[in-house]
ModelCIF file with pLDDT and N, C-alpha, C, O atoms, coordinates in Angstrom:
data_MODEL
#
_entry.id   MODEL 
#
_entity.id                         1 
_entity.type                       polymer 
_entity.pdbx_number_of_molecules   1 
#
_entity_poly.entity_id                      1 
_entity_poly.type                           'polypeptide(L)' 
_entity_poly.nstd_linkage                   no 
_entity_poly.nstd_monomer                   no 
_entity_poly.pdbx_seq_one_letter_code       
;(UNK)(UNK)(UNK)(UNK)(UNK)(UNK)(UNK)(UNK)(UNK)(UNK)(UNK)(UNK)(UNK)(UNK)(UNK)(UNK)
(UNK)(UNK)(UNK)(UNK)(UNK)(UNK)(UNK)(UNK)(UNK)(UNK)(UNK)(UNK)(UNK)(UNK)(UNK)(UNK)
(UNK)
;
_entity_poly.pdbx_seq_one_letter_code_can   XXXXXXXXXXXXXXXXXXXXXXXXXXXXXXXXX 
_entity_poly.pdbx_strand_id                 A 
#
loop_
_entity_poly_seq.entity_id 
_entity_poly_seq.num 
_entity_poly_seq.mon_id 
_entity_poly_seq.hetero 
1 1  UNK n 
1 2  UNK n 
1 3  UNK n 
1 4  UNK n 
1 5  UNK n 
1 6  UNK n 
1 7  UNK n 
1 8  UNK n 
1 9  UNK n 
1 10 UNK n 
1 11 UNK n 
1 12 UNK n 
1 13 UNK n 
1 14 UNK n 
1 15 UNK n 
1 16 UNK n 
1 17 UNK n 
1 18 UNK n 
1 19 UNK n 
1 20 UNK n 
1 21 UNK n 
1 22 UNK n 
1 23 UNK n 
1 24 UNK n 
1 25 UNK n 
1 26 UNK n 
1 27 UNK n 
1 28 UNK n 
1 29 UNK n 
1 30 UNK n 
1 31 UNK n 
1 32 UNK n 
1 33 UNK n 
#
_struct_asym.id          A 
_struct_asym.entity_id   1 
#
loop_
_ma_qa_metric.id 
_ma_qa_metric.mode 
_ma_qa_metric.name 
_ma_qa_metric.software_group_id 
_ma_qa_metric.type 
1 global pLDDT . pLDDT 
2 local  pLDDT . pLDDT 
#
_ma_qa_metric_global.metric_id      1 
_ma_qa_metric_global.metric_value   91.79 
_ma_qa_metric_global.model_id       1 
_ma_qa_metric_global.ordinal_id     1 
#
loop_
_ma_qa_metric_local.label_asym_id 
_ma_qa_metric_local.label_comp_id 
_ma_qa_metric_local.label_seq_id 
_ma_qa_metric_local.metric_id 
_ma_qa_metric_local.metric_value 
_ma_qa_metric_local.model_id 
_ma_qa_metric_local.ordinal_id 
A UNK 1  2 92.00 1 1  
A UNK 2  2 93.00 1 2  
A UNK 3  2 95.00 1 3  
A UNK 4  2 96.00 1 4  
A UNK 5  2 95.00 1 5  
A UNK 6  2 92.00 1 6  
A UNK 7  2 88.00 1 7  
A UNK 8  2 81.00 1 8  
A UNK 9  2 83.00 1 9  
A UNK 10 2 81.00 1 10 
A UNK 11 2 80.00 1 11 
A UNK 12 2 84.00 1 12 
A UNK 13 2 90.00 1 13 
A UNK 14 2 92.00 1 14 
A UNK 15 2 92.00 1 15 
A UNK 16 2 94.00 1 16 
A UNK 17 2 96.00 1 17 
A UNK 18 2 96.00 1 18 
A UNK 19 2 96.00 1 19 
A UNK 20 2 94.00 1 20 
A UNK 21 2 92.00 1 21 
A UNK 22 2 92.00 1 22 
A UNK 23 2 94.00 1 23 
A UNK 24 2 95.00 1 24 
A UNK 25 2 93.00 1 25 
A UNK 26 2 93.00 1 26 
A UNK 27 2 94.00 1 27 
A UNK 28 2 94.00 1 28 
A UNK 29 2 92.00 1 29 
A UNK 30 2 94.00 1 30 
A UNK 31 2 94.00 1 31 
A UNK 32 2 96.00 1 32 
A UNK 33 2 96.00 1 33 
#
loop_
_atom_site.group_PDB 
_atom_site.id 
_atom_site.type_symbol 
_atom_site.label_atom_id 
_atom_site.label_alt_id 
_atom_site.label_comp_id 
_atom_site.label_asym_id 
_atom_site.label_entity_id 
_atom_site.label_seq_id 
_atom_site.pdbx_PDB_ins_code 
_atom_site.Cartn_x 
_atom_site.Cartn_y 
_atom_site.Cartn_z 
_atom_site.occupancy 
_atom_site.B_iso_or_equiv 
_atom_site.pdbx_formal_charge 
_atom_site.auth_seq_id 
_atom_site.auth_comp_id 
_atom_site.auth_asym_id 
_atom_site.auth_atom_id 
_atom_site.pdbx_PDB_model_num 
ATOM 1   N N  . UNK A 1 1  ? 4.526   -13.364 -0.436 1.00 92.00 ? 1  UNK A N  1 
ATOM 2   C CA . UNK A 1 1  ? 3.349   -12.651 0.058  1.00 92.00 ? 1  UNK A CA 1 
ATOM 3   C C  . UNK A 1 1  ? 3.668   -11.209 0.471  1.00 92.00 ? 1  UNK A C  1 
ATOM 4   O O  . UNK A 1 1  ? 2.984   -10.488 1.197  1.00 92.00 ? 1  UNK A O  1 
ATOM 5   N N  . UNK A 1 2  ? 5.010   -10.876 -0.216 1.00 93.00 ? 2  UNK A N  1 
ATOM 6   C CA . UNK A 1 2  ? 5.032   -9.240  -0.376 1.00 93.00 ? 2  UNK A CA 1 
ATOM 7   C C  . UNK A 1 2  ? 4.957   -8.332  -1.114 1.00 93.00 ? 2  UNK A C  1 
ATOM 8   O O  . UNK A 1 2  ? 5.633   -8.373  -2.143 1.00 93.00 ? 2  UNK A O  1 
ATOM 9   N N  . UNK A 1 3  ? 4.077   -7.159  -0.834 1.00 95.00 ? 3  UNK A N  1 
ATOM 10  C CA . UNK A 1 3  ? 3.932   -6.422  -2.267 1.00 95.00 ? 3  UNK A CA 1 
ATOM 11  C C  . UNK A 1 3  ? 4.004   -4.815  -2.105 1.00 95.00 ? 3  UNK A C  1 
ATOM 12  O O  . UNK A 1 3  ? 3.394   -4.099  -1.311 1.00 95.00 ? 3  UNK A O  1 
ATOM 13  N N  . UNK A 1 4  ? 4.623   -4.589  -2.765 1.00 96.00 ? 4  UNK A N  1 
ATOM 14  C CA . UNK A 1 4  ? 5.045   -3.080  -3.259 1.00 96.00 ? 4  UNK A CA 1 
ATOM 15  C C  . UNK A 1 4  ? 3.690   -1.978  -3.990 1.00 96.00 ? 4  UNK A C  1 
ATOM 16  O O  . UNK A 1 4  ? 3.046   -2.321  -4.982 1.00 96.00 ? 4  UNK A O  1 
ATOM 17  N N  . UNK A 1 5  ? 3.533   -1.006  -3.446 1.00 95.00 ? 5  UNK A N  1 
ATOM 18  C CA . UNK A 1 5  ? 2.783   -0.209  -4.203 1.00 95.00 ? 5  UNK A CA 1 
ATOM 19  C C  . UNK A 1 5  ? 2.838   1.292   -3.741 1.00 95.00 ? 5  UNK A C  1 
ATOM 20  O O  . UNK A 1 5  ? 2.698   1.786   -2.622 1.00 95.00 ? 5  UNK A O  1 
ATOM 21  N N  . UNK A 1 6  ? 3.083   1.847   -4.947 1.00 92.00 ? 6  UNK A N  1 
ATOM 22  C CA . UNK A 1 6  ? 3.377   3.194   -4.865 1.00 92.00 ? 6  UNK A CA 1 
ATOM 23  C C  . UNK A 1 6  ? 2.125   4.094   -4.353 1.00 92.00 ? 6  UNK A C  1 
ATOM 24  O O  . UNK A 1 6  ? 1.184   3.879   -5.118 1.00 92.00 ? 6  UNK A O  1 
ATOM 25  N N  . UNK A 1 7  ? 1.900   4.676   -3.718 1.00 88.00 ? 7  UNK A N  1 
ATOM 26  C CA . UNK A 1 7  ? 1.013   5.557   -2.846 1.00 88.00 ? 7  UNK A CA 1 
ATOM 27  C C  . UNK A 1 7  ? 0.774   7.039   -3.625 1.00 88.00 ? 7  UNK A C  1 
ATOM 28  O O  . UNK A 1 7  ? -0.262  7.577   -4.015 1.00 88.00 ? 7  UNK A O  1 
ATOM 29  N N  . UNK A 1 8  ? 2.135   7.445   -3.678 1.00 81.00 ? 8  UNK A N  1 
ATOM 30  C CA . UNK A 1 8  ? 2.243   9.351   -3.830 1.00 81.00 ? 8  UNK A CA 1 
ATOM 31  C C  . UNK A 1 8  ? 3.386   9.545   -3.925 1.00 81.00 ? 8  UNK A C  1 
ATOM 32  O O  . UNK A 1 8  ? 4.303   9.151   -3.204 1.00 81.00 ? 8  UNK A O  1 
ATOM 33  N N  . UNK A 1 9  ? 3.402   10.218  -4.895 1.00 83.00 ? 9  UNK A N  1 
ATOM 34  C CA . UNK A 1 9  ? 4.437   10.962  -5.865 1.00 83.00 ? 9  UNK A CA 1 
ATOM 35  C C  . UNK A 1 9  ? 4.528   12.448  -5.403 1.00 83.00 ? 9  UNK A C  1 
ATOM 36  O O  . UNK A 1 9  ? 3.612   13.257  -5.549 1.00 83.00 ? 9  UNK A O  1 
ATOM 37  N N  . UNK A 1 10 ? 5.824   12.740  -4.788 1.00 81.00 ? 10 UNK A N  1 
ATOM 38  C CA . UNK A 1 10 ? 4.942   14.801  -4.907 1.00 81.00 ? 10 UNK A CA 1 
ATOM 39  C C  . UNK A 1 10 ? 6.992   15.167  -4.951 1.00 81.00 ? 10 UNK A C  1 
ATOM 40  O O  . UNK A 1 10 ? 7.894   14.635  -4.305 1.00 81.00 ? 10 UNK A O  1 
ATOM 41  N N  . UNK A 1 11 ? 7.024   16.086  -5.829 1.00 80.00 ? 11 UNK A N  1 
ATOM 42  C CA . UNK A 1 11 ? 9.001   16.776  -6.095 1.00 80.00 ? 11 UNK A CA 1 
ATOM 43  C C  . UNK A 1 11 ? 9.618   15.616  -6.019 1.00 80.00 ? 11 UNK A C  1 
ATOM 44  O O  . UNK A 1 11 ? 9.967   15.369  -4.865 1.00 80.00 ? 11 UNK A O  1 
ATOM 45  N N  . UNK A 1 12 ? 9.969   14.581  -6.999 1.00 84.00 ? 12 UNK A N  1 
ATOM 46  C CA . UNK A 1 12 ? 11.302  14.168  -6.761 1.00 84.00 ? 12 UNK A CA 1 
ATOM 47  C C  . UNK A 1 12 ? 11.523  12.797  -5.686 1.00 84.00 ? 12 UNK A C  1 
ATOM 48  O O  . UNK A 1 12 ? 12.545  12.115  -5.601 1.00 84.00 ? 12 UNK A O  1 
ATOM 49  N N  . UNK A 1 13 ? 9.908   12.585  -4.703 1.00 90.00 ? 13 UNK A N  1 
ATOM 50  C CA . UNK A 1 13 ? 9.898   11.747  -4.186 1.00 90.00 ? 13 UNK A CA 1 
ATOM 51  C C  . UNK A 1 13 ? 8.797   11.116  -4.004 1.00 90.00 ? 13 UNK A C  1 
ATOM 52  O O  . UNK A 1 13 ? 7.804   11.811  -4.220 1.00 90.00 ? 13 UNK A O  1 
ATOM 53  N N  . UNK A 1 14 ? 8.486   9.457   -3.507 1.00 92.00 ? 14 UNK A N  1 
ATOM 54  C CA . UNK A 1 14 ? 7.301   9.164   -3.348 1.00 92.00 ? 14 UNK A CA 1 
ATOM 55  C C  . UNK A 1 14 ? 7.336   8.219   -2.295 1.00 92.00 ? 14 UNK A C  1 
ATOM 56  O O  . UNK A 1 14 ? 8.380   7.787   -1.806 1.00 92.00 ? 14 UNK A O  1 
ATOM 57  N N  . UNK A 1 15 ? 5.985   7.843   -1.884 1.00 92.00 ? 15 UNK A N  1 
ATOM 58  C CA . UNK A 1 15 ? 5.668   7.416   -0.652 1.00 92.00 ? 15 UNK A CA 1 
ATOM 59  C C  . UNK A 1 15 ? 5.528   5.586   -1.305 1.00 92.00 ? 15 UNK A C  1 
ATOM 60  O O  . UNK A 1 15 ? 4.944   5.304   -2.351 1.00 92.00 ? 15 UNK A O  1 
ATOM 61  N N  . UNK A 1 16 ? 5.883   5.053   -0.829 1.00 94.00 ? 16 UNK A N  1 
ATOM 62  C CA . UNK A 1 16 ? 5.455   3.613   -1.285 1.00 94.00 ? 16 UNK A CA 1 
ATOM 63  C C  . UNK A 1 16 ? 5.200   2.587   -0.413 1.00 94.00 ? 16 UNK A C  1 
ATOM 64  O O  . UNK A 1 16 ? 6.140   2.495   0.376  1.00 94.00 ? 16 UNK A O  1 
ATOM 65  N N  . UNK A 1 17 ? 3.973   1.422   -0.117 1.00 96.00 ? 17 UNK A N  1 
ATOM 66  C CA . UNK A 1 17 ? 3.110   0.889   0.437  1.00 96.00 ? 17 UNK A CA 1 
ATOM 67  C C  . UNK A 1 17 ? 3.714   -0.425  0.570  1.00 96.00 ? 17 UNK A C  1 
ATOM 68  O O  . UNK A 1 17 ? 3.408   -1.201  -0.335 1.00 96.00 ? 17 UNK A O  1 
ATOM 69  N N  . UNK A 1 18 ? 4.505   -0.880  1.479  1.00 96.00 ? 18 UNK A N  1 
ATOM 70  C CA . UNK A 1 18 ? 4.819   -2.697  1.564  1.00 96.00 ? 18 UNK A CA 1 
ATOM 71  C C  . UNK A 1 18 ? 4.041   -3.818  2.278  1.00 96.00 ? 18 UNK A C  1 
ATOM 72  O O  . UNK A 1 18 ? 4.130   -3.672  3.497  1.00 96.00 ? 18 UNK A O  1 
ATOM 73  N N  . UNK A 1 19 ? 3.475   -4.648  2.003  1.00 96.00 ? 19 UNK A N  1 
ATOM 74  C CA . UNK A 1 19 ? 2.766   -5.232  2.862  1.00 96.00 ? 19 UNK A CA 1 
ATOM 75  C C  . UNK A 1 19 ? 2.658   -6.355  2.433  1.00 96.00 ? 19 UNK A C  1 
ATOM 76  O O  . UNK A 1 19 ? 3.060   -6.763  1.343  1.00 96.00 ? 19 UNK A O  1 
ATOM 77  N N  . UNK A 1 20 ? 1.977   -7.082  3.450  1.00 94.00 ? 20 UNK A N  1 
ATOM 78  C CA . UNK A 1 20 ? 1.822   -8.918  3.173  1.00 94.00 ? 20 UNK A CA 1 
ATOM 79  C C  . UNK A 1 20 ? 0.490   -8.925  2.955  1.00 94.00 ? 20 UNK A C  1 
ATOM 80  O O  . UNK A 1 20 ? -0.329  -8.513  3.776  1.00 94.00 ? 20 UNK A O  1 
ATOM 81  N N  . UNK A 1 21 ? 0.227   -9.373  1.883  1.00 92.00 ? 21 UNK A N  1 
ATOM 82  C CA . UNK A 1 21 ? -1.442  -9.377  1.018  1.00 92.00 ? 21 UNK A CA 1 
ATOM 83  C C  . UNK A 1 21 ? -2.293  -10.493 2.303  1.00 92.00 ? 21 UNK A C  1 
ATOM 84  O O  . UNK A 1 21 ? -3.517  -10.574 2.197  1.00 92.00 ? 21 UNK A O  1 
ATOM 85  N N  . UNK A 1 22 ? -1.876  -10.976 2.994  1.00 92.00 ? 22 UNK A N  1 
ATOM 86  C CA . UNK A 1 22 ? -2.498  -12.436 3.774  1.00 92.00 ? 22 UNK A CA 1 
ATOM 87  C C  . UNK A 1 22 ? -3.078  -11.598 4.611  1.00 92.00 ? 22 UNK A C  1 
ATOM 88  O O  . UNK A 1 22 ? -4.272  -11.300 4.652  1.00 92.00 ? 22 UNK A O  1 
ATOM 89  N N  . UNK A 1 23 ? -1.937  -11.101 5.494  1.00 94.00 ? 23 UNK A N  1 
ATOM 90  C CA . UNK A 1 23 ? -1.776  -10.165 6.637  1.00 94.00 ? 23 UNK A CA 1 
ATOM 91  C C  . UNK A 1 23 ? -2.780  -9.053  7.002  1.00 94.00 ? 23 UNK A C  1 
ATOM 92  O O  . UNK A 1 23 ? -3.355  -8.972  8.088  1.00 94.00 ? 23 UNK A O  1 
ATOM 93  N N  . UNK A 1 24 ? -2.926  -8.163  5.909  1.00 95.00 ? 24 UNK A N  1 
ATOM 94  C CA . UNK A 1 24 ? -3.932  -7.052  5.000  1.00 95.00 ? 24 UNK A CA 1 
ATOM 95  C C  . UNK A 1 24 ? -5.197  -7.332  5.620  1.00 95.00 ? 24 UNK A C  1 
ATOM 96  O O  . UNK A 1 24 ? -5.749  -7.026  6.677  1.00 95.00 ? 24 UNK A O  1 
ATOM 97  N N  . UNK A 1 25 ? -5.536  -8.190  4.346  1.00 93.00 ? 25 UNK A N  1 
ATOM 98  C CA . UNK A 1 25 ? -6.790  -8.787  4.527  1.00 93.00 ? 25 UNK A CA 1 
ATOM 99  C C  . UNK A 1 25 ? -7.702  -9.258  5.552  1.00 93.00 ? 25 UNK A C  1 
ATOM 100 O O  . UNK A 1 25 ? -8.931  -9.199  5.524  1.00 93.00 ? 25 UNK A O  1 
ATOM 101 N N  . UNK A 1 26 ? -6.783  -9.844  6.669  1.00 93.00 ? 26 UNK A N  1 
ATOM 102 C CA . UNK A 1 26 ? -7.030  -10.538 7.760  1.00 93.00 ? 26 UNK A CA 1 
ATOM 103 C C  . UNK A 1 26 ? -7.479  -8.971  8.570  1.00 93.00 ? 26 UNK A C  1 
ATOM 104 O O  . UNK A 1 26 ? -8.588  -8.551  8.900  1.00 93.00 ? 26 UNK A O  1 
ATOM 105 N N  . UNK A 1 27 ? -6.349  -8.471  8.684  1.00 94.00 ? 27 UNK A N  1 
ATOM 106 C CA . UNK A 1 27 ? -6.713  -7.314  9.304  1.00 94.00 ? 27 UNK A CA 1 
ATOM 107 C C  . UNK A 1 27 ? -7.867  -6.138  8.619  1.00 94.00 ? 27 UNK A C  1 
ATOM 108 O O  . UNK A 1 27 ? -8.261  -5.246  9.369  1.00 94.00 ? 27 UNK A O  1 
ATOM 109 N N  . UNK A 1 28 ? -8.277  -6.179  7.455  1.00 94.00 ? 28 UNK A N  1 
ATOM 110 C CA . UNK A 1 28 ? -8.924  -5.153  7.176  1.00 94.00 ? 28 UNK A CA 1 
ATOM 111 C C  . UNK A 1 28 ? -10.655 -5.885  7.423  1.00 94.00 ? 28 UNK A C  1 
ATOM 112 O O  . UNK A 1 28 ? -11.695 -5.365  7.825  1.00 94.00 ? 28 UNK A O  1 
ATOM 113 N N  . UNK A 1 29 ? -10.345 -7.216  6.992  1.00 92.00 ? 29 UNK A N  1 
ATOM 114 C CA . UNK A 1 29 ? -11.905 -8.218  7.101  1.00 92.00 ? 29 UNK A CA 1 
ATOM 115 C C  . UNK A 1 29 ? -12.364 -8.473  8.415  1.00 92.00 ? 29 UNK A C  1 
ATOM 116 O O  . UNK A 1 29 ? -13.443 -9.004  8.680  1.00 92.00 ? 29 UNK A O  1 
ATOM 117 N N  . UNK A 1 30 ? -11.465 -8.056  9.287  1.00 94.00 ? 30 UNK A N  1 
ATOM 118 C CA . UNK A 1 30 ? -12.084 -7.900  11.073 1.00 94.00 ? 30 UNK A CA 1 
ATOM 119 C C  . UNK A 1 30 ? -13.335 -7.491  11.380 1.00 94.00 ? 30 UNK A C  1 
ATOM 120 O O  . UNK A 1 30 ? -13.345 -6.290  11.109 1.00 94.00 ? 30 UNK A O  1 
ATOM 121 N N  . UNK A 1 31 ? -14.535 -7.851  11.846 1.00 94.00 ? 31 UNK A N  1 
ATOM 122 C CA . UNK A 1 31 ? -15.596 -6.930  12.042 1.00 94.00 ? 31 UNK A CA 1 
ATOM 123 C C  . UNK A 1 31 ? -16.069 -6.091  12.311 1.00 94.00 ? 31 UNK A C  1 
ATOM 124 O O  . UNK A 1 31 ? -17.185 -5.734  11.933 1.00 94.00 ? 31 UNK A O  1 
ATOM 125 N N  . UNK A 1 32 ? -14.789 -5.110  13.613 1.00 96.00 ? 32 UNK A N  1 
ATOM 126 C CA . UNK A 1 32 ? -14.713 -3.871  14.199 1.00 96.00 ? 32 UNK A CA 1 
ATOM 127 C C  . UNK A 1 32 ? -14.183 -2.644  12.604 1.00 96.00 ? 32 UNK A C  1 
ATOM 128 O O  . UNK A 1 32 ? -14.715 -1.668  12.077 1.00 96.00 ? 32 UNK A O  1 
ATOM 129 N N  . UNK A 1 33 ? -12.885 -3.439  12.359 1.00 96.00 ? 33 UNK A N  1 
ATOM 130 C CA . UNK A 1 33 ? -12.306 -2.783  11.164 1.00 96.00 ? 33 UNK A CA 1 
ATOM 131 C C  . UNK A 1 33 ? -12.937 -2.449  10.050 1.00 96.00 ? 33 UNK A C  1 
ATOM 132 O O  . UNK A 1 33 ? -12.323 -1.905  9.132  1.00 96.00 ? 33 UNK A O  1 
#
């Protein structure tokens, strides 16, 4: 339940996104959130 995703690319480097897809969700489907 971990997943990688690249964000942003800018010279030579990039920003990349790790997270637990369960975890995410729970937190983004909150009613305040």
């Amino acid at each position: 339940d971990v997943y990688l995703e690249l964000f942003y690319r800018s010279e030579g480097r990039v920003l990349i996104y790790v997270y637990r897809k369960s975890r995410l969700l729970r937190d983004l489907l909150r009613p305040k959130a």
